[in-house]
PDB file of N, CA and C in Angstrom:
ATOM      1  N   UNK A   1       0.839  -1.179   0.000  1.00  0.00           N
ATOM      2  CA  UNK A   1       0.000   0.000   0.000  1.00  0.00           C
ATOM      3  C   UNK A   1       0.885   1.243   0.000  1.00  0.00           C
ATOM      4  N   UNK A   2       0.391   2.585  -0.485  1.00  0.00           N
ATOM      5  CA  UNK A   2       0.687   3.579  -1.033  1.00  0.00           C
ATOM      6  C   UNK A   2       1.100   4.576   0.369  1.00  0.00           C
ATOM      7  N   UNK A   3       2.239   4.646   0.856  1.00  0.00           N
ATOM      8  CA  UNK A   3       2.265   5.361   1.929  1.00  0.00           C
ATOM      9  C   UNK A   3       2.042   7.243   1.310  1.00  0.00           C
ATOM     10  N   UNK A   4       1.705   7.998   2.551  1.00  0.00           N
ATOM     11  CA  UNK A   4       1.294   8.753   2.336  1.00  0.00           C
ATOM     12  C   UNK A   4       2.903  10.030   2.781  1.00  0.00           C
ATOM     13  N   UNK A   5       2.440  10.859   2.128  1.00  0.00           N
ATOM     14  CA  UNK A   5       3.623  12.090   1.826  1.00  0.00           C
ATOM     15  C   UNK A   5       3.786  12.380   3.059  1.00  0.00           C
ATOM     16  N   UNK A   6       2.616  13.090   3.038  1.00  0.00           N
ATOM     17  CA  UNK A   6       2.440  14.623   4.028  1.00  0.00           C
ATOM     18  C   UNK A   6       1.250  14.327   4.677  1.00  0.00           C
ATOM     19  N   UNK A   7       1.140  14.431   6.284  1.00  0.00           N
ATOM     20  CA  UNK A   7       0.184  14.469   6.917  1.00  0.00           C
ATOM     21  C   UNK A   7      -0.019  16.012   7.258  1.00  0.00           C
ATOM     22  N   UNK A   8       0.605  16.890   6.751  1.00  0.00           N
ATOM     23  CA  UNK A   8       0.139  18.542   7.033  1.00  0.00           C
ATOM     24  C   UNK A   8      -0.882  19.303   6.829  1.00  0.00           C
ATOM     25  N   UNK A   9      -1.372  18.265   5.696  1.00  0.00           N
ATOM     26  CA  UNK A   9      -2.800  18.970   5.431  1.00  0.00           C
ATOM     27  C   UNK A   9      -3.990  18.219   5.958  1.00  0.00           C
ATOM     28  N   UNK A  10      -4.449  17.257   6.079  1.00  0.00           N
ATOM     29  CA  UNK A  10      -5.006  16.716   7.298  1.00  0.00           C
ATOM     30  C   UNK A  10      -5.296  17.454   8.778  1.00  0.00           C
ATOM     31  N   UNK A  11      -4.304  17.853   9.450  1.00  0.00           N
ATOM     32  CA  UNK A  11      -4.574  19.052  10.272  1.00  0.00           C
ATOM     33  C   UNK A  11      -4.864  20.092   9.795  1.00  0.00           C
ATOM     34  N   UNK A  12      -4.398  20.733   9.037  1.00  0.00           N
ATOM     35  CA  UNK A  12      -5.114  22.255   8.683  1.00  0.00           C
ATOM     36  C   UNK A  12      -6.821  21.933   8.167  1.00  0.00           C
ATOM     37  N   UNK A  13      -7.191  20.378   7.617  1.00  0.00           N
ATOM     38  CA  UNK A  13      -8.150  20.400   7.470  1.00  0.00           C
ATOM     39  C   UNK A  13      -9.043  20.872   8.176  1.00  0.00           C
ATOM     40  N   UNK A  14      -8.926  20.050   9.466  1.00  0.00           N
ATOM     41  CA  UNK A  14      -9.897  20.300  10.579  1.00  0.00           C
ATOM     42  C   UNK A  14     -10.401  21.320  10.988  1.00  0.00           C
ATOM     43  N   UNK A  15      -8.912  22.518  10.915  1.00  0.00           N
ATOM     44  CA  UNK A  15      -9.681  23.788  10.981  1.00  0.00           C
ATOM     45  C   UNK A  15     -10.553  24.135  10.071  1.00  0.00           C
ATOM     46  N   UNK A  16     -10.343  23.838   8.568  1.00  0.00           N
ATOM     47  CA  UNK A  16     -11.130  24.374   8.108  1.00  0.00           C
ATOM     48  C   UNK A  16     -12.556  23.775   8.444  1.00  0.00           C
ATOM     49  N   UNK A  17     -12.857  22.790   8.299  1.00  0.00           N
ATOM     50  CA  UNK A  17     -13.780  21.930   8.872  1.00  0.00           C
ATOM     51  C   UNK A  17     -14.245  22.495   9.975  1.00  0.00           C
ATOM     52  N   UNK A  18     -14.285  22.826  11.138  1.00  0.00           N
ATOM     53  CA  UNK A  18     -15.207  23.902  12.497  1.00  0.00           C
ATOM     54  C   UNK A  18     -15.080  24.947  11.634  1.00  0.00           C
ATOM     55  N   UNK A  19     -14.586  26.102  11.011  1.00  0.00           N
ATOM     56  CA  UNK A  19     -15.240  26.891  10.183  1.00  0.00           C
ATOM     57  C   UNK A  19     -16.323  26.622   9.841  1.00  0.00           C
ATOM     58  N   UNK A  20     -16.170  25.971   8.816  1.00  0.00           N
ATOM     59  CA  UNK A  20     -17.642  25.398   8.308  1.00  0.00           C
ATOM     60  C   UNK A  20     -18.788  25.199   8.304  1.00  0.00           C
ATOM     61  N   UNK A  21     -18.213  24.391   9.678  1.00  0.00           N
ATOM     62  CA  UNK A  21     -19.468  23.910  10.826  1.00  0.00           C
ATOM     63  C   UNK A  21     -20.180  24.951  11.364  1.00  0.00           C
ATOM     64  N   UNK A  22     -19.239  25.567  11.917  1.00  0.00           N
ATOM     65  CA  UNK A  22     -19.819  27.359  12.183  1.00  0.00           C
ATOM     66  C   UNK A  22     -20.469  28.143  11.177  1.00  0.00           C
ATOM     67  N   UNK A  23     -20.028  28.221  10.290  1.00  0.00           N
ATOM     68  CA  UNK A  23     -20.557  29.179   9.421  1.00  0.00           C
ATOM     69  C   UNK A  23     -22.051  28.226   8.958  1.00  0.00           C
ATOM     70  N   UNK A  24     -22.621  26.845   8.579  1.00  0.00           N
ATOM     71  CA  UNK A  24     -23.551  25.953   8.332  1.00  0.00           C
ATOM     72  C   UNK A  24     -24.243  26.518   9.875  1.00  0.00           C
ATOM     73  N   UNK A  25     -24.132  25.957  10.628  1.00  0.00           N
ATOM     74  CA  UNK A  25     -25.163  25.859  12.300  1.00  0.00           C
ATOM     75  C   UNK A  25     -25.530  27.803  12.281  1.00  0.00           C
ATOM     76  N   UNK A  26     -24.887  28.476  11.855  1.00  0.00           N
ATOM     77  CA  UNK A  26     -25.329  29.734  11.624  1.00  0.00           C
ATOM     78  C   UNK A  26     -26.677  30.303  10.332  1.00  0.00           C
ATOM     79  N   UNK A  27     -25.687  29.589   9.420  1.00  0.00           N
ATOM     80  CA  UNK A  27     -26.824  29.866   8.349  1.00  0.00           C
ATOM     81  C   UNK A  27     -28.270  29.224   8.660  1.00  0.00           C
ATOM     82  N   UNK A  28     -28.328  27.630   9.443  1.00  0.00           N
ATOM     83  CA  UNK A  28     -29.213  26.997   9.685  1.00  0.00           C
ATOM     84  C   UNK A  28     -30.254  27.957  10.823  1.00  0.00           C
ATOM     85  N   UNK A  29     -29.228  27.930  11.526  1.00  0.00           N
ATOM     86  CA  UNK A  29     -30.240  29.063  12.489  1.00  0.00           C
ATOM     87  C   UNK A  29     -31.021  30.467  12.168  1.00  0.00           C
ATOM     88  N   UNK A  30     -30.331  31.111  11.210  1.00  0.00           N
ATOM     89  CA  UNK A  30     -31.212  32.349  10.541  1.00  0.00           C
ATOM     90  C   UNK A  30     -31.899  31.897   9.692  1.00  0.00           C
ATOM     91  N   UNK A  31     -32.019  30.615   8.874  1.00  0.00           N
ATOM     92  CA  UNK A  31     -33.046  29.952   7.955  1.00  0.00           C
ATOM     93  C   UNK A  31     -34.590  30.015   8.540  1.00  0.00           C
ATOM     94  N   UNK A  32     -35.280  30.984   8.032  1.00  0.00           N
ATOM     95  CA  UNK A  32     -36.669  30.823   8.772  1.00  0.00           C
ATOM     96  C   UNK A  32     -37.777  30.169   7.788  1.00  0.00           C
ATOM     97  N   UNK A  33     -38.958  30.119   8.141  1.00  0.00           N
ATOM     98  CA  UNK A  33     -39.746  29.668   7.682  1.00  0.00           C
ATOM     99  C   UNK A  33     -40.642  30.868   6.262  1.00  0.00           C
ATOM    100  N   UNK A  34     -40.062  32.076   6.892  1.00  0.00           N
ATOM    101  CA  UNK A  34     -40.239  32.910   5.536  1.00  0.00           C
ATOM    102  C   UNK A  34     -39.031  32.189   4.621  1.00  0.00           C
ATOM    103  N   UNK A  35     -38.455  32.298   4.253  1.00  0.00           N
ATOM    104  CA  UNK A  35     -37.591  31.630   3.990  1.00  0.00           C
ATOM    105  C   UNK A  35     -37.532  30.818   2.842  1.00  0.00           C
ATOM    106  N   UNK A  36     -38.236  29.543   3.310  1.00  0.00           N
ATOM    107  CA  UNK A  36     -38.552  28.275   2.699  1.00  0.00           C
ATOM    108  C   UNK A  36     -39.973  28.790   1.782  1.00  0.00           C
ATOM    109  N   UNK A  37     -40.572  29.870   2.406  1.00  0.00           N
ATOM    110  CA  UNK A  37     -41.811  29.948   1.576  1.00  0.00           C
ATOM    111  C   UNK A  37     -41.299  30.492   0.403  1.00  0.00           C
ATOM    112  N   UNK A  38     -40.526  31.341   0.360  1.00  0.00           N
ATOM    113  CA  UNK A  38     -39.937  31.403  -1.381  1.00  0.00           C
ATOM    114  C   UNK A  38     -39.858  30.513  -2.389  1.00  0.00           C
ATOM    115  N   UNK A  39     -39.199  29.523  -1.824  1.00  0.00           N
ATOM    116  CA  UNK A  39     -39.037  28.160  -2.123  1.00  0.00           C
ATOM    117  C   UNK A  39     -40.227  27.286  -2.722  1.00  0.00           C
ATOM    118  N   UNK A  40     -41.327  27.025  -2.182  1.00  0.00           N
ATOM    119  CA  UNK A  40     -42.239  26.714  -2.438  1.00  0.00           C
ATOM    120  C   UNK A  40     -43.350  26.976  -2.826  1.00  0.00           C
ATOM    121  N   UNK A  41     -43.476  28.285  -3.338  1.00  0.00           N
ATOM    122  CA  UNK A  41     -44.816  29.411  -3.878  1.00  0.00           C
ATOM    123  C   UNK A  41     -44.507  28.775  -5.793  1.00  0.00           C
ATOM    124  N   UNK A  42     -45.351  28.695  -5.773  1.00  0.00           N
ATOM    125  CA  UNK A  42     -45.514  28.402  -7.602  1.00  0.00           C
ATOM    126  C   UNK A  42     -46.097  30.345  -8.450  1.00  0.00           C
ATOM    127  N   UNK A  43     -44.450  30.313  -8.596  1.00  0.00           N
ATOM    128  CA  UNK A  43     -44.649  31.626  -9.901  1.00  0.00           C
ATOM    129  C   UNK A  43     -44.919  31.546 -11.213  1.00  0.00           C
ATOM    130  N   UNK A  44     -46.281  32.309 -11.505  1.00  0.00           N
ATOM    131  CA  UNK A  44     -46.803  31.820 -12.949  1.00  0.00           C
ATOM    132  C   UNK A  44     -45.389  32.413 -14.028  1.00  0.00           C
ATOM    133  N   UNK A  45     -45.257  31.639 -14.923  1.00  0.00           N
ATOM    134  CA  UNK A  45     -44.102  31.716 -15.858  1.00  0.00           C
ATOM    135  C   UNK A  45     -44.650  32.108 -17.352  1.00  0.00           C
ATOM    136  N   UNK A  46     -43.795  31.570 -18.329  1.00  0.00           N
ATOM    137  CA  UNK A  46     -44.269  32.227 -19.609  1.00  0.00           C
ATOM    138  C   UNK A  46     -45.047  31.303 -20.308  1.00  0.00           C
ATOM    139  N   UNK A  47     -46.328  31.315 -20.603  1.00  0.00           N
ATOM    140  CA  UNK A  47     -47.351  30.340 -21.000  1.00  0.00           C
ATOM    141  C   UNK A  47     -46.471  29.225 -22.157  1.00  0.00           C
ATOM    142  N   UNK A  48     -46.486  28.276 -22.035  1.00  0.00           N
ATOM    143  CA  UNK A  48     -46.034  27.121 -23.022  1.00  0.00           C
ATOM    144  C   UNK A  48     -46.272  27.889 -24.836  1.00  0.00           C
ATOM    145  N   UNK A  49     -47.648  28.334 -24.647  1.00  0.00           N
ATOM    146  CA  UNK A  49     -47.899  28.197 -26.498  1.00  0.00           C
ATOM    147  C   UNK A  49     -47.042  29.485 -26.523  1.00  0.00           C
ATOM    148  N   UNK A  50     -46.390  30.609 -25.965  1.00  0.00           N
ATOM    149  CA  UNK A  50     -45.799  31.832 -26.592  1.00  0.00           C
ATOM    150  C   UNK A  50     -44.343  30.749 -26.679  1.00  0.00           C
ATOM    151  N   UNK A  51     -43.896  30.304 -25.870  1.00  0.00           N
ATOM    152  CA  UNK A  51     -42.112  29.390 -26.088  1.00  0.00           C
ATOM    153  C   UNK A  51     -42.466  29.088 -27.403  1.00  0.00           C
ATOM    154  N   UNK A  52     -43.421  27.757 -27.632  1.00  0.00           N
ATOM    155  CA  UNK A  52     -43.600  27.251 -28.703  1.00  0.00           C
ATOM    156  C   UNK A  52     -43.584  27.987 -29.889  1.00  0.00           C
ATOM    157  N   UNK A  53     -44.245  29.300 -29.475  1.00  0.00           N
ATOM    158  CA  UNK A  53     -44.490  29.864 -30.914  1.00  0.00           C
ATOM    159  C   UNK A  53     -43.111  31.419 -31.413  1.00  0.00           C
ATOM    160  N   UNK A  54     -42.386  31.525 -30.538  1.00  0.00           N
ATOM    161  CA  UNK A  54     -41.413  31.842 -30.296  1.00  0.00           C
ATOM    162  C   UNK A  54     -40.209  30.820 -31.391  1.00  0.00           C
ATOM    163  N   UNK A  55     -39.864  29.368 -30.850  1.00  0.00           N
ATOM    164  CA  UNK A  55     -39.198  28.729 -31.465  1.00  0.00           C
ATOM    165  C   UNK A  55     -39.242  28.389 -32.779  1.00  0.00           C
ATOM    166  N   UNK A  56     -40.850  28.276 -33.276  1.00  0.00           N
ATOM    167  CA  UNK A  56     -40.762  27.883 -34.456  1.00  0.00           C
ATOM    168  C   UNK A  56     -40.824  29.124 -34.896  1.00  0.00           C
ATOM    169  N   UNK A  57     -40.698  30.464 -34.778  1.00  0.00           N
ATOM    170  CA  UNK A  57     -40.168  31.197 -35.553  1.00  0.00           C
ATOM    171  C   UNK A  57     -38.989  31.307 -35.729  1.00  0.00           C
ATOM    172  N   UNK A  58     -38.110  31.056 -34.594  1.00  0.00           N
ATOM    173  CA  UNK A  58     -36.841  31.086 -34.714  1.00  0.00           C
ATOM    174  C   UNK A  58     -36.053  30.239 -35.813  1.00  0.00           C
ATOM    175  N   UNK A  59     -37.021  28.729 -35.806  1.00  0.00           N
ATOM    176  CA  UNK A  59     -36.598  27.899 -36.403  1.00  0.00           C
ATOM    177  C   UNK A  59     -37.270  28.180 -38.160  1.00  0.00           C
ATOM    178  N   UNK A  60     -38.155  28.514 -38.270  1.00  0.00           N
ATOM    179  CA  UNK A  60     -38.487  29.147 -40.048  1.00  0.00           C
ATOM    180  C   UNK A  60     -37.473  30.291 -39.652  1.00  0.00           C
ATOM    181  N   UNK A  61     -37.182  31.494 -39.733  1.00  0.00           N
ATOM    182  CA  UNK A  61     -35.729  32.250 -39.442  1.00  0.00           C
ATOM    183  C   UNK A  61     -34.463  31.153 -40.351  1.00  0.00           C
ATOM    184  N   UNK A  62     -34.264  30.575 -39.557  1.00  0.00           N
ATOM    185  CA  UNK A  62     -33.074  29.729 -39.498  1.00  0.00           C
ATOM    186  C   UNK A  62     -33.062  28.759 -41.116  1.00  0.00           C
ATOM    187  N   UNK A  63     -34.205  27.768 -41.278  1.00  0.00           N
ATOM    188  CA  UNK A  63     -34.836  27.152 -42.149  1.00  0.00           C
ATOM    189  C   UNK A  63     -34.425  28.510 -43.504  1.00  0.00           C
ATOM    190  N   UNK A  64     -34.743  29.440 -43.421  1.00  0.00           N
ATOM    191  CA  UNK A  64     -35.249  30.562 -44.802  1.00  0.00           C
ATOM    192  C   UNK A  64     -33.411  30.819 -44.949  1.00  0.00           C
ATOM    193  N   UNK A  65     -33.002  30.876 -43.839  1.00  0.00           N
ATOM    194  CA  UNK A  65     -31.122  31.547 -44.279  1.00  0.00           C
ATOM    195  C   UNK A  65     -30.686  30.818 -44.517  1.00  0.00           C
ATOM    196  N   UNK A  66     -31.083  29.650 -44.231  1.00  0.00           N
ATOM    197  CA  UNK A  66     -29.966  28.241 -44.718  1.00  0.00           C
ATOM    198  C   UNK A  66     -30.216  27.691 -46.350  1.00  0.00           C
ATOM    199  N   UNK A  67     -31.540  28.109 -46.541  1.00  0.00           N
ATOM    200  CA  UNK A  67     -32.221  27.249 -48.160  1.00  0.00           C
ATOM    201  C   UNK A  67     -31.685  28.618 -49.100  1.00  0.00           C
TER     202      UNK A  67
END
């Protein structure tokens, strides 16, 4: 088996690691329930038939420069 170089970064991990942890258990704690409702509200978007009818113009466009 493959011995290893350097165990130096392994320790510096850790610190970074409780950073982390800290900065996560923080964000978790200001996470409110307004919050999540962003998340889950259904925003009406751009009706299907304008995309559709959008593309196939794009695509006759495209079709007319190429022939």
């Amino acid at each position: 088996m493959a011995k290893r170089k350097d165990d130096k970064s392994r320790r510096s991990k850790a610190k970074v690691d409780k950073k982390l942890q800290a900065i996560y258990a923080k964000s978790r704690r200001e996470f409110s329930a307004a919050d999540l409702q962003k998340f889950t509200v259904i925003e009406k978007g751009i009706p299907l038939e304008n995309i559709i009818a959008e593309m196939e113009k794009i695509q006759r466009n495209y079709k007319a420069k190429k022939a």
